[in-house]
N, C-alpha and C. Protein backbone atom coordinates (compact mmCIF):
# COMPACT_ATOMS: atom_id res chain seq x y z
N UNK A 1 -33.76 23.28 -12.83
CA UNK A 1 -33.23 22.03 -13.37
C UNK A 1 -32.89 21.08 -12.22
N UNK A 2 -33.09 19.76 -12.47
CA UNK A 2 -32.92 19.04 -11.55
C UNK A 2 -31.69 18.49 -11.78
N UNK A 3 -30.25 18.58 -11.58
CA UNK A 3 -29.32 18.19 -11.86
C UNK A 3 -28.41 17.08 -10.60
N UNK A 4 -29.29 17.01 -9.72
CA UNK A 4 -28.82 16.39 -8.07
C UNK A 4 -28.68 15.09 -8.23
N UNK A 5 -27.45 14.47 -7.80
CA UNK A 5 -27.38 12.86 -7.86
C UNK A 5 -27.85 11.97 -6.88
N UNK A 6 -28.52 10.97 -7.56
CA UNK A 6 -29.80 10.22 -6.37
C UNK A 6 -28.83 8.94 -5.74
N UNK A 7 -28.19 8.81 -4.61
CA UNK A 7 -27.61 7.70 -3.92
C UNK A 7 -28.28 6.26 -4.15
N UNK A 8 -28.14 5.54 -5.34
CA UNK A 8 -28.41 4.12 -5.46
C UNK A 8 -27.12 3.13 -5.00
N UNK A 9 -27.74 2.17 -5.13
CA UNK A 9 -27.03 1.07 -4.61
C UNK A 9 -25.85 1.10 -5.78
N UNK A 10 -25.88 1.05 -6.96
CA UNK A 10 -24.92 0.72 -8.34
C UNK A 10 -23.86 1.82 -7.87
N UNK A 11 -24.17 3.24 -7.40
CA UNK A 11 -23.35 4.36 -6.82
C UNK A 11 -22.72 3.81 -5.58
N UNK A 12 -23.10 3.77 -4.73
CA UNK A 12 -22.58 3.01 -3.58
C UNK A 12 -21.23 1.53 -3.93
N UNK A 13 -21.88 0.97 -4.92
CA UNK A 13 -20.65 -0.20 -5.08
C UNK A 13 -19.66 0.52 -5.80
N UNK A 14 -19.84 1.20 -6.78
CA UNK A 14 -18.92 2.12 -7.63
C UNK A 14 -18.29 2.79 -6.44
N UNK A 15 -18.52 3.64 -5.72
CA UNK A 15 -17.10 4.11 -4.69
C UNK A 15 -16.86 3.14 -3.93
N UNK A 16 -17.27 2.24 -3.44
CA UNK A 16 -16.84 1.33 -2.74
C UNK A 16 -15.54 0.55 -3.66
N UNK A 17 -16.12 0.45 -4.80
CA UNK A 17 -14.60 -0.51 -5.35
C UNK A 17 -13.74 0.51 -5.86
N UNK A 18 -13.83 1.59 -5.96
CA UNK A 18 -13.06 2.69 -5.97
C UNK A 18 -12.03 2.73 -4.86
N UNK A 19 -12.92 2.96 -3.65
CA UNK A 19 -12.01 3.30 -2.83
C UNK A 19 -11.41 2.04 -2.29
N UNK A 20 -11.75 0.86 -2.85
CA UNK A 20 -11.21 -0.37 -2.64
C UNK A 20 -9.37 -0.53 -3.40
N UNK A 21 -9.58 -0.26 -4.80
CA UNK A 21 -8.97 -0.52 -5.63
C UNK A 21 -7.76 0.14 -4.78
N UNK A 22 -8.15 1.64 -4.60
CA UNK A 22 -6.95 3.10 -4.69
C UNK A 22 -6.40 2.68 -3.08
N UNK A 23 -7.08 2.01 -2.07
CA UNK A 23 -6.74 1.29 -0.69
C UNK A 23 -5.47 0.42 -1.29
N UNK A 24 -6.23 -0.45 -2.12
CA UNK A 24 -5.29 -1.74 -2.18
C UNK A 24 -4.00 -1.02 -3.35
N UNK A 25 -3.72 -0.50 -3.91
CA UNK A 25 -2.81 -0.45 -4.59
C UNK A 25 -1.75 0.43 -4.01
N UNK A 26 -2.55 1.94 -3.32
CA UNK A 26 -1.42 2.29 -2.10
C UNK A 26 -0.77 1.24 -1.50
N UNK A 27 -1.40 0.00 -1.23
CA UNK A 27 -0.56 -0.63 -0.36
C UNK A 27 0.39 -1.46 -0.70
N UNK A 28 0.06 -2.03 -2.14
CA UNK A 28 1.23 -2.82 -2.66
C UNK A 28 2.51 -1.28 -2.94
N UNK A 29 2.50 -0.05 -3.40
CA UNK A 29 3.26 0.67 -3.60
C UNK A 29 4.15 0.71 -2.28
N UNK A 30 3.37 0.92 -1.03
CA UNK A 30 3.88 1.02 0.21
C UNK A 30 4.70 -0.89 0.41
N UNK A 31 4.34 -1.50 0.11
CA UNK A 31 4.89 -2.75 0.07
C UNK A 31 6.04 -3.15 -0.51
N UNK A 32 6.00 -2.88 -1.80
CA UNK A 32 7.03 -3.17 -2.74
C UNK A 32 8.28 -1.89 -2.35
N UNK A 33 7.99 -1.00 -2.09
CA UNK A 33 9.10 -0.16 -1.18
C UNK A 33 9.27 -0.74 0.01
N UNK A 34 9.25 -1.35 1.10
CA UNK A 34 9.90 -1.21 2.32
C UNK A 34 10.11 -2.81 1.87
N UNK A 35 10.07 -3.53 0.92
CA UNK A 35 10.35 -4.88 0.48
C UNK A 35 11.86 -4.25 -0.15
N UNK A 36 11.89 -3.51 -1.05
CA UNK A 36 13.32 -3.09 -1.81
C UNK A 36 14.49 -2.62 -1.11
N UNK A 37 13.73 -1.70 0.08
CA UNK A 37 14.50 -1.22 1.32
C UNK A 37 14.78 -2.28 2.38
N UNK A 38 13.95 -3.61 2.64
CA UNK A 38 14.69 -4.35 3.16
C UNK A 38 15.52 -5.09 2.88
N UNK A 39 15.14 -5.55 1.24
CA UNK A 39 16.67 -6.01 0.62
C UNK A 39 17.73 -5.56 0.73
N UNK A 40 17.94 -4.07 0.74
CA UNK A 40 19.30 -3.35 0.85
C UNK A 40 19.58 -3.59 1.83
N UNK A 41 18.71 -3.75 3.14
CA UNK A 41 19.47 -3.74 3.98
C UNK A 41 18.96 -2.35 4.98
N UNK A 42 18.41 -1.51 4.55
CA UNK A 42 18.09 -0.10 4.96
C UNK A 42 17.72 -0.19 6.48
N UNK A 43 16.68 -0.84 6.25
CA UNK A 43 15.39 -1.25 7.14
C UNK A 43 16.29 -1.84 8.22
N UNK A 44 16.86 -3.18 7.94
CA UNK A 44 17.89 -3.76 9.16
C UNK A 44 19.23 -2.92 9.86
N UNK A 45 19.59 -1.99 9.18
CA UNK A 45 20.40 -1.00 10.25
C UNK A 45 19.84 -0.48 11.59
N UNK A 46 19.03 -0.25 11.98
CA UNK A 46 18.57 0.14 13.29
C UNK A 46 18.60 -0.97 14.37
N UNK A 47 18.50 -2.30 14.17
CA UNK A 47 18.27 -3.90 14.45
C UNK A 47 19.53 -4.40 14.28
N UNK A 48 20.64 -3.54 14.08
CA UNK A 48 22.11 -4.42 14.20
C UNK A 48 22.13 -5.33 12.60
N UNK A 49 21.23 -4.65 11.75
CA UNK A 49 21.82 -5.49 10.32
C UNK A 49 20.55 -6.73 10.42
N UNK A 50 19.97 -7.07 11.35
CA UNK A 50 19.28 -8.27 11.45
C UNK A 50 19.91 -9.37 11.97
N UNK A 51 20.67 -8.91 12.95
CA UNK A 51 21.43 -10.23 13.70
C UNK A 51 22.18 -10.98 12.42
N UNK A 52 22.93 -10.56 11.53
CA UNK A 52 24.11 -10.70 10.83
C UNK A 52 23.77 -11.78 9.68
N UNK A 53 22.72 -12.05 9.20
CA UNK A 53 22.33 -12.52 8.19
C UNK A 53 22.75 -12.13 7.02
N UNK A 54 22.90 -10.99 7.04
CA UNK A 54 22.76 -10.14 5.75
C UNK A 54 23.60 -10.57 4.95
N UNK A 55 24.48 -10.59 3.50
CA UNK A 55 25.63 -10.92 2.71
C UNK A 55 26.55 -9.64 3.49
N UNK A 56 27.75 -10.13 3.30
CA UNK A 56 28.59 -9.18 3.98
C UNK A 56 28.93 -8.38 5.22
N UNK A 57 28.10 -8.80 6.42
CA UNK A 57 28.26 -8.74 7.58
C UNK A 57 28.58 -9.54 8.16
């Protein structure tokens, strides 16, 4: 039986926007976290708070 998958171009764009999509959405996840963590404030503790911007410093 010939069951082997033949590498076309339509295959090629299909993982390509695959691995496009699953690229880009890791990165808003990775984004929208160190965005929430800099709101708190997290992120600016190592940096002195951010040179005292912050509310309450």
């Amino acid at each position: 039986m010939d069951n082997e998958v033949r590498p076309t171009w339509k295959l090629a764009w299909g993982l390509w926007w695959r691995m496009f999509l699953i690229g880009l959405g890791i990165s808003v996840v990775i984004g929208v976290i160190l965005s929430i963590l800099f709101l708190f404030g997290v992120v600016c503790i190592p940096w002195g708070s951010c040179f005292g911007w912050l509310p309450g410093v």
